[in-house]
PDB file of N, CA and C in Angstrom:
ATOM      1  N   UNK A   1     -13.575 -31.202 -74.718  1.00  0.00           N
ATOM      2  CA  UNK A   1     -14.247 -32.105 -73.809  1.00  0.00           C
ATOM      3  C   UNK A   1     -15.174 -33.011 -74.609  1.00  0.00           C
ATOM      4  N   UNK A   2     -15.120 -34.132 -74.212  1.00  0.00           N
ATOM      5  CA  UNK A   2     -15.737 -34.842 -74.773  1.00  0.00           C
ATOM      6  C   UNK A   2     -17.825 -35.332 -74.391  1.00  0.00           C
ATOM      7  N   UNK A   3     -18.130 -34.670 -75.408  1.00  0.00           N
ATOM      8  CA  UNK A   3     -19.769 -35.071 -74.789  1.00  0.00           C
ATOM      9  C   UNK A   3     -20.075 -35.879 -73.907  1.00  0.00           C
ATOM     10  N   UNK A   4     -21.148 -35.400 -72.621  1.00  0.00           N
ATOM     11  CA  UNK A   4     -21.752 -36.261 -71.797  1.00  0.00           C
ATOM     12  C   UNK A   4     -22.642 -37.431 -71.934  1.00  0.00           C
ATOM     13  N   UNK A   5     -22.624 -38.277 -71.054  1.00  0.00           N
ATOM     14  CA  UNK A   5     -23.043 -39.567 -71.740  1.00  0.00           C
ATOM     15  C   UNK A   5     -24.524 -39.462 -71.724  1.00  0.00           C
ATOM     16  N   UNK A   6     -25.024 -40.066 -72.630  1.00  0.00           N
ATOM     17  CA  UNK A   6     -26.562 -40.032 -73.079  1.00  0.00           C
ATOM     18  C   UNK A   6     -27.609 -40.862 -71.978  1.00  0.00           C
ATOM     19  N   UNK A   7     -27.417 -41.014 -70.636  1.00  0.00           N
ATOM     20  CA  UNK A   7     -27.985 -40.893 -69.653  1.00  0.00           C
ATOM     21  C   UNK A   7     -29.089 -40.022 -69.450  1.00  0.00           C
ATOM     22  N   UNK A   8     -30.205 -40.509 -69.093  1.00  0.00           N
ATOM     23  CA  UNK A   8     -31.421 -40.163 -69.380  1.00  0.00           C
ATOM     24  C   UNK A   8     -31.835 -39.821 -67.638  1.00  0.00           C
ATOM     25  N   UNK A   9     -32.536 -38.874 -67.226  1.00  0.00           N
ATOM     26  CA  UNK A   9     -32.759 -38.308 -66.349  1.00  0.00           C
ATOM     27  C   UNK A   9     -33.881 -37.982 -65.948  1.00  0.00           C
ATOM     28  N   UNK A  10     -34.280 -38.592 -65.254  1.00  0.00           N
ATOM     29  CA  UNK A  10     -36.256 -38.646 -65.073  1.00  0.00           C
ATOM     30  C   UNK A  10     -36.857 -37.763 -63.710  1.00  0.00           C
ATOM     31  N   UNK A  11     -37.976 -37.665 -63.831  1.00  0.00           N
ATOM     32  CA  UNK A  11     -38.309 -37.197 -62.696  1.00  0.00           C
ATOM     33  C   UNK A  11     -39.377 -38.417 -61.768  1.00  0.00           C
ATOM     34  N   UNK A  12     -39.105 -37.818 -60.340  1.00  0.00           N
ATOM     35  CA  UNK A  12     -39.631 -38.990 -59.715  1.00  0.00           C
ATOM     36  C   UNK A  12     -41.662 -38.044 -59.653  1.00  0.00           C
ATOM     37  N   UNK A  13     -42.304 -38.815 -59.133  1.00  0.00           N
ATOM     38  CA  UNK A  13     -43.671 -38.694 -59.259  1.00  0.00           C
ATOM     39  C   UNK A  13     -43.987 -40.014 -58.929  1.00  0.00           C
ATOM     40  N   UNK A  14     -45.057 -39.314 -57.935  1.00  0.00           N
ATOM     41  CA  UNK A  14     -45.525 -40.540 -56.911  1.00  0.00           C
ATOM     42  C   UNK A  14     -44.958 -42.061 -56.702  1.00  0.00           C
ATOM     43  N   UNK A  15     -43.379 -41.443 -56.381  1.00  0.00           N
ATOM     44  CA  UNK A  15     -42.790 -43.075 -56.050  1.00  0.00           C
ATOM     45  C   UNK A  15     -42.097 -43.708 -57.773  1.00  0.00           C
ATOM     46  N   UNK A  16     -42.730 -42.996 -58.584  1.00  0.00           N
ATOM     47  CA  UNK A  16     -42.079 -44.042 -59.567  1.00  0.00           C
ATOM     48  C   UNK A  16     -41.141 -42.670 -60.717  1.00  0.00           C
ATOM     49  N   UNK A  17     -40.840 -43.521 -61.405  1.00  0.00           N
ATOM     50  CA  UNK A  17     -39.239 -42.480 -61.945  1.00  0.00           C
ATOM     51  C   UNK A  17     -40.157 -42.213 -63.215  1.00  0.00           C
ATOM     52  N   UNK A  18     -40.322 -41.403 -63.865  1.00  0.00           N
ATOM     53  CA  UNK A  18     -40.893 -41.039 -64.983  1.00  0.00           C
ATOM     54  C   UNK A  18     -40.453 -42.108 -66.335  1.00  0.00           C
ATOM     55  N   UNK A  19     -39.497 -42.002 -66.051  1.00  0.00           N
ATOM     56  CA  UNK A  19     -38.265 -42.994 -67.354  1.00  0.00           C
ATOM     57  C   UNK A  19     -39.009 -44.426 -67.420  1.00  0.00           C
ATOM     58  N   UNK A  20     -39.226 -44.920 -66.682  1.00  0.00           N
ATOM     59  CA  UNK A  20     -40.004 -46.206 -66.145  1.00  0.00           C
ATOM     60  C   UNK A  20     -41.122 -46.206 -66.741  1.00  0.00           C
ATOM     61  N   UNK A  21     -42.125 -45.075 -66.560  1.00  0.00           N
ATOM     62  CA  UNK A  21     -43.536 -45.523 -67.442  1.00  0.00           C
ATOM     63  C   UNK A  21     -43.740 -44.947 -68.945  1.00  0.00           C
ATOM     64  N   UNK A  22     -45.288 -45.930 -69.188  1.00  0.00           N
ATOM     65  CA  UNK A  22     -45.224 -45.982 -70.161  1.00  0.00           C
ATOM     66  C   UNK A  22     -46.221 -44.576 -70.645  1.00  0.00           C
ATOM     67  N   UNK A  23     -46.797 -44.393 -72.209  1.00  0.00           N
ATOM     68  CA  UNK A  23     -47.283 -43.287 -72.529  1.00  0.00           C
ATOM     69  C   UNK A  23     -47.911 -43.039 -71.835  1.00  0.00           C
ATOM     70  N   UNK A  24     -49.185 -44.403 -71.493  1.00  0.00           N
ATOM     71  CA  UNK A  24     -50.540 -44.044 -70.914  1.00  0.00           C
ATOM     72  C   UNK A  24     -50.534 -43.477 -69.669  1.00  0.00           C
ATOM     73  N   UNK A  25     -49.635 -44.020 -68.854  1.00  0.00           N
ATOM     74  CA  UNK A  25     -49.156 -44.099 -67.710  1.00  0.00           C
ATOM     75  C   UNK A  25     -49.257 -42.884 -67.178  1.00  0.00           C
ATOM     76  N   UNK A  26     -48.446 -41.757 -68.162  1.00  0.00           N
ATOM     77  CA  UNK A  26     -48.005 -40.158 -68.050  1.00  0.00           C
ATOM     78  C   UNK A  26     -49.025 -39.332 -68.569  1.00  0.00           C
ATOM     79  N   UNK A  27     -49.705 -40.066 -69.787  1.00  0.00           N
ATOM     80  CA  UNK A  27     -50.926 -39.352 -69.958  1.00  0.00           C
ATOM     81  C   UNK A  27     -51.829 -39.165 -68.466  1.00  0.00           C
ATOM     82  N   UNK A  28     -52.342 -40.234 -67.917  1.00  0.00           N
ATOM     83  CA  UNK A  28     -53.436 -40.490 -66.624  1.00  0.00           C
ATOM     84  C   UNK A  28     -52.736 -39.289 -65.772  1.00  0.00           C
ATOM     85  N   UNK A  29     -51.393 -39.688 -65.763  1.00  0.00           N
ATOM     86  CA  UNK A  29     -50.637 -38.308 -64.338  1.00  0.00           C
ATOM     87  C   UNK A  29     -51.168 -37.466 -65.118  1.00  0.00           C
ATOM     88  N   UNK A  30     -50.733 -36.619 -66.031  1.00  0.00           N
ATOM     89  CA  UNK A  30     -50.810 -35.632 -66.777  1.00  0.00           C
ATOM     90  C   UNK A  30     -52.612 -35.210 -66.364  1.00  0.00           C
ATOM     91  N   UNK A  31     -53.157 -35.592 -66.509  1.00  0.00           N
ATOM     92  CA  UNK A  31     -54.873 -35.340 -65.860  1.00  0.00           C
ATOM     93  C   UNK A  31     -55.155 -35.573 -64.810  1.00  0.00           C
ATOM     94  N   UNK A  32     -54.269 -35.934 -64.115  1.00  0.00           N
ATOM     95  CA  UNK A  32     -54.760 -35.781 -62.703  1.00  0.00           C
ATOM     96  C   UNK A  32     -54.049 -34.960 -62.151  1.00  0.00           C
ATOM     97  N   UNK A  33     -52.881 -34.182 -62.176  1.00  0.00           N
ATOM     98  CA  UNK A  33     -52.140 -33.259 -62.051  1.00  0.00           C
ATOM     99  C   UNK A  33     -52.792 -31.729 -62.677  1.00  0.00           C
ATOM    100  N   UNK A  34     -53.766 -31.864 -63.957  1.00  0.00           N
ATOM    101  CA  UNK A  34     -54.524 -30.721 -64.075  1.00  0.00           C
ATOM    102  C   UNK A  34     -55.844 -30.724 -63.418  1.00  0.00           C
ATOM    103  N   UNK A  35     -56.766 -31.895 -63.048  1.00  0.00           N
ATOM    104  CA  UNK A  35     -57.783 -31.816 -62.441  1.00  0.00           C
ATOM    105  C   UNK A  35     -57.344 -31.195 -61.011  1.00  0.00           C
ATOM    106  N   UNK A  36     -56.244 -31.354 -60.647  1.00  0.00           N
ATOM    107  CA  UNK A  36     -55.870 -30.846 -59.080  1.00  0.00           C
ATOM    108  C   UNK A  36     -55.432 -29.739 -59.058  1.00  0.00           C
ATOM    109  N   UNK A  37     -54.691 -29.274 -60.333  1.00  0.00           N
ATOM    110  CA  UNK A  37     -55.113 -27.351 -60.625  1.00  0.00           C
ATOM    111  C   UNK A  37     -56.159 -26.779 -60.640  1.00  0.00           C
ATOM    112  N   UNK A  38     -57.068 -27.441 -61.231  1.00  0.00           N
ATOM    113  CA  UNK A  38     -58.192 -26.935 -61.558  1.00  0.00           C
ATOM    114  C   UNK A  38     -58.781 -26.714 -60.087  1.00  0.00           C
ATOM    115  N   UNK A  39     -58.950 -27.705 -59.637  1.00  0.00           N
ATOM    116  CA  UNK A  39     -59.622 -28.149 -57.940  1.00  0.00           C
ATOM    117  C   UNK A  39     -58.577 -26.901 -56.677  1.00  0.00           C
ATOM    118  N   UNK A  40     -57.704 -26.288 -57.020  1.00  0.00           N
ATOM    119  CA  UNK A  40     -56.922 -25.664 -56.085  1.00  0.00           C
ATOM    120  C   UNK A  40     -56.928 -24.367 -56.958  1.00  0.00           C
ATOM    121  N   UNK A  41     -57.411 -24.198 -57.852  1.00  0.00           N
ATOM    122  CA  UNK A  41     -57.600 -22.800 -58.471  1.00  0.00           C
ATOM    123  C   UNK A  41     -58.994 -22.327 -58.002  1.00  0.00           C
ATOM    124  N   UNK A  42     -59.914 -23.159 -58.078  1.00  0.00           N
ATOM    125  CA  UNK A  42     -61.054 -22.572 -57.723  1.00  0.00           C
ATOM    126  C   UNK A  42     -61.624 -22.522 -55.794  1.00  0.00           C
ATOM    127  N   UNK A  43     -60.754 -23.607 -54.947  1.00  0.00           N
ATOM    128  CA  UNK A  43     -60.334 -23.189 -53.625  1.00  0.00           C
ATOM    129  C   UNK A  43     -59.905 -22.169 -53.595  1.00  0.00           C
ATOM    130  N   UNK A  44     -58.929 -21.781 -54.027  1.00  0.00           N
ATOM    131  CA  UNK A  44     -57.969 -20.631 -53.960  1.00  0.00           C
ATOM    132  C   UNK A  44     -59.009 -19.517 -54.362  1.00  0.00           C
ATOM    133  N   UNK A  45     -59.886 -18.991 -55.676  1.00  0.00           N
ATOM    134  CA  UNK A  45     -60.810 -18.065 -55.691  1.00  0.00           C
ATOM    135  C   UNK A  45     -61.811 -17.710 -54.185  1.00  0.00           C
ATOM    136  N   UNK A  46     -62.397 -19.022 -53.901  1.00  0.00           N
ATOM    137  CA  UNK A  46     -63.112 -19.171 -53.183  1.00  0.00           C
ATOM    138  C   UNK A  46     -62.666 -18.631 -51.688  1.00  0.00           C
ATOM    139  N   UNK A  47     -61.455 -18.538 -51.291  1.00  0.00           N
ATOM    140  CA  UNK A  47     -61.196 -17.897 -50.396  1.00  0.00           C
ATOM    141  C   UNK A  47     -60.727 -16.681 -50.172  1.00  0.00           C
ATOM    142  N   UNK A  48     -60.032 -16.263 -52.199  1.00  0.00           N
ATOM    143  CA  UNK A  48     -60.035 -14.857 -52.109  1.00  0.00           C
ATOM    144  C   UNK A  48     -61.566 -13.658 -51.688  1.00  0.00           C
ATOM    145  N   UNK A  49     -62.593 -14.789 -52.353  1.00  0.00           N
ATOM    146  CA  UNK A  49     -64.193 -14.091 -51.747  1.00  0.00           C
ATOM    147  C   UNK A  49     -64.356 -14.047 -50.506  1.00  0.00           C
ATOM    148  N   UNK A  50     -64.233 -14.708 -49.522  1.00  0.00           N
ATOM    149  CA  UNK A  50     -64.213 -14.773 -48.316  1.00  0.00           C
ATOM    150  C   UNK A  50     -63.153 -13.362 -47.493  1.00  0.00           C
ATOM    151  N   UNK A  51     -61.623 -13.690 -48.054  1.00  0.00           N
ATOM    152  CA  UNK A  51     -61.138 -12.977 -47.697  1.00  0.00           C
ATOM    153  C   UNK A  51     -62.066 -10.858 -48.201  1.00  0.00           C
ATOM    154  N   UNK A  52     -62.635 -11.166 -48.909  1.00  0.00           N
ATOM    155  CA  UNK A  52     -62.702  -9.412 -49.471  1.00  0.00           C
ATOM    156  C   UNK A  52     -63.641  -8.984 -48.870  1.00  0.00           C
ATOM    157  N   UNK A  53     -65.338 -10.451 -48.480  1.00  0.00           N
ATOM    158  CA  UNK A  53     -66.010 -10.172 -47.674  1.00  0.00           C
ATOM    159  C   UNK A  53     -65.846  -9.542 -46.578  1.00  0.00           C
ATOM    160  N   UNK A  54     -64.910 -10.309 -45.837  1.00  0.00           N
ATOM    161  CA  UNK A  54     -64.381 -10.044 -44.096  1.00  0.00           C
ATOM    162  C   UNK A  54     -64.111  -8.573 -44.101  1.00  0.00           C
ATOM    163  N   UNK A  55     -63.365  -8.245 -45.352  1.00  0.00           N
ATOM    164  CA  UNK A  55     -62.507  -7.078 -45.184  1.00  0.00           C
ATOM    165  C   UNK A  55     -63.463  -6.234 -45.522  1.00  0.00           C
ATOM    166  N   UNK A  56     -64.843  -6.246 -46.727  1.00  0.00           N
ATOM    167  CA  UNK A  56     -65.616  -5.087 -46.388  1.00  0.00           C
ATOM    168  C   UNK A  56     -66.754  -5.130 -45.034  1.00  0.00           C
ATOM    169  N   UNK A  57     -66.919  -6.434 -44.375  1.00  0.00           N
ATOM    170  CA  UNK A  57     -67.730  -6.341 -43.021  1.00  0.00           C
ATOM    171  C   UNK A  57     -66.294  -5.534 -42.198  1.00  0.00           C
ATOM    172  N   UNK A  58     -65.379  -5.865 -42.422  1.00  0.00           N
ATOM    173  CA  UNK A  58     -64.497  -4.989 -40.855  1.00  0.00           C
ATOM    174  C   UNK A  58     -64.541  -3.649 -41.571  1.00  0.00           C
ATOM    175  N   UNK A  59     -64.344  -2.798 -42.507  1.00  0.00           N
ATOM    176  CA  UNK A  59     -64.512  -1.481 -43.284  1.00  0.00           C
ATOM    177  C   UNK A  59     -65.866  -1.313 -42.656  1.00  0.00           C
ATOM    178  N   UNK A  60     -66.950  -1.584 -43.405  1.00  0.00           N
ATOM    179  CA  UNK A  60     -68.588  -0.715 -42.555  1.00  0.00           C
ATOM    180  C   UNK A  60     -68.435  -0.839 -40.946  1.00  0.00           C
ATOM    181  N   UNK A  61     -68.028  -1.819 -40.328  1.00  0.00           N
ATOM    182  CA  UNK A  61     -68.032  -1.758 -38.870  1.00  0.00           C
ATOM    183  C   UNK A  61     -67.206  -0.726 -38.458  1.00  0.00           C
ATOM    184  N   UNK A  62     -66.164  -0.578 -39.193  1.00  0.00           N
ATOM    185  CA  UNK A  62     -65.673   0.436 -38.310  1.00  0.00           C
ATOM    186  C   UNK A  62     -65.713   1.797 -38.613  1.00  0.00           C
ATOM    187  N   UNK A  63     -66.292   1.702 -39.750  1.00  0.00           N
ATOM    188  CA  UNK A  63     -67.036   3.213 -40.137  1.00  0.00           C
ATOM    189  C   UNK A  63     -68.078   3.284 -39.062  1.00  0.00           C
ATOM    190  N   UNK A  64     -68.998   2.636 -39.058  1.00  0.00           N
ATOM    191  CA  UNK A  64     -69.777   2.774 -38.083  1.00  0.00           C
ATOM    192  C   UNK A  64     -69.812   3.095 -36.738  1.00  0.00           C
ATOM    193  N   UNK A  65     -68.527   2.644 -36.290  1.00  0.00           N
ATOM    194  CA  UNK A  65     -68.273   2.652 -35.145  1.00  0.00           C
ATOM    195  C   UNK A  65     -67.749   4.171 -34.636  1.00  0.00           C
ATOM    196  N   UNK A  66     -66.880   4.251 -36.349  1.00  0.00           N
ATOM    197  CA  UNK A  66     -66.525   5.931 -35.791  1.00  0.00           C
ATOM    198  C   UNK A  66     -67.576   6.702 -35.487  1.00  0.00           C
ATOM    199  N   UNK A  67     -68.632   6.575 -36.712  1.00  0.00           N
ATOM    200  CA  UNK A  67     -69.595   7.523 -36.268  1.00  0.00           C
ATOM    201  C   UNK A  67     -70.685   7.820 -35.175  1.00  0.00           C
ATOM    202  N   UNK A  68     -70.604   6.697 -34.712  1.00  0.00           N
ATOM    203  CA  UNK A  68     -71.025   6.171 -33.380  1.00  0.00           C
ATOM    204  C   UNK A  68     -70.220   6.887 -32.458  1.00  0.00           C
ATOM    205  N   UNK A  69     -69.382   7.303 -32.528  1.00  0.00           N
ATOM    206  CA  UNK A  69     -68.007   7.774 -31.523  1.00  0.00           C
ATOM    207  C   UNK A  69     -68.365   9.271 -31.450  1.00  0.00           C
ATOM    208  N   UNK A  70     -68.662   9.502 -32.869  1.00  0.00           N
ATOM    209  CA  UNK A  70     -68.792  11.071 -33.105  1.00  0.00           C
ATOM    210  C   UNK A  70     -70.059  11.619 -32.672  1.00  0.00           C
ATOM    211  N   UNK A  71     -71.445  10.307 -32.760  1.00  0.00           N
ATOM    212  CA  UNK A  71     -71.960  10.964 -32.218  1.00  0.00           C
ATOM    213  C   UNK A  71     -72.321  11.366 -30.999  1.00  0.00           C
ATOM    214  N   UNK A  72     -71.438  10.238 -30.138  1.00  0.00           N
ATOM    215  CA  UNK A  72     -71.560  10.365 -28.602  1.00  0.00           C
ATOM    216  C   UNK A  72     -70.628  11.381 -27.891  1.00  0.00           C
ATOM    217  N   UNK A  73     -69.982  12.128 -28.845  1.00  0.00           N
ATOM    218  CA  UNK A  73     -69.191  13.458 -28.686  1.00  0.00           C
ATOM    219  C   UNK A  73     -69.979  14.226 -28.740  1.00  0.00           C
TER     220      UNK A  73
END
């Protein structure tokens, strides 16, 4: 078989084909694509805290509640 043709294959990003721009162009994406990791990594922490909070306020409440139960037995 004879080799495929040297057709170049880009990716699209925001509307424009990668192949199309220039260094700087991909550099700027390239940092704004990690500033928005960065910015959704530390959302993302921020709600794992939230989430662990909730879960030790519903744990003491309902410890509490048992014993509350037990003692009205």
């Amino acid at each position: 078989m004879p080799p495929k043709g040297g057709k170049k294959k880009g990716v699209i990003i925001d509307g424009v084909d990668t192949t199309q721009m220039t260094r700087e162009q991909i550099e700027v994406l390239a940092l704004k694509i990690k500033e928005e990791n960065e910015r959704e990594r530390e959302e993302r922490n921020f709600f794992q805290l939230e989430r662990d909070k909730l879960r030790t306020f519903w744990e003491i409440t309902r410890t509490e509640l048992e014993e509350a139960r037990a003692q009205l037995r």
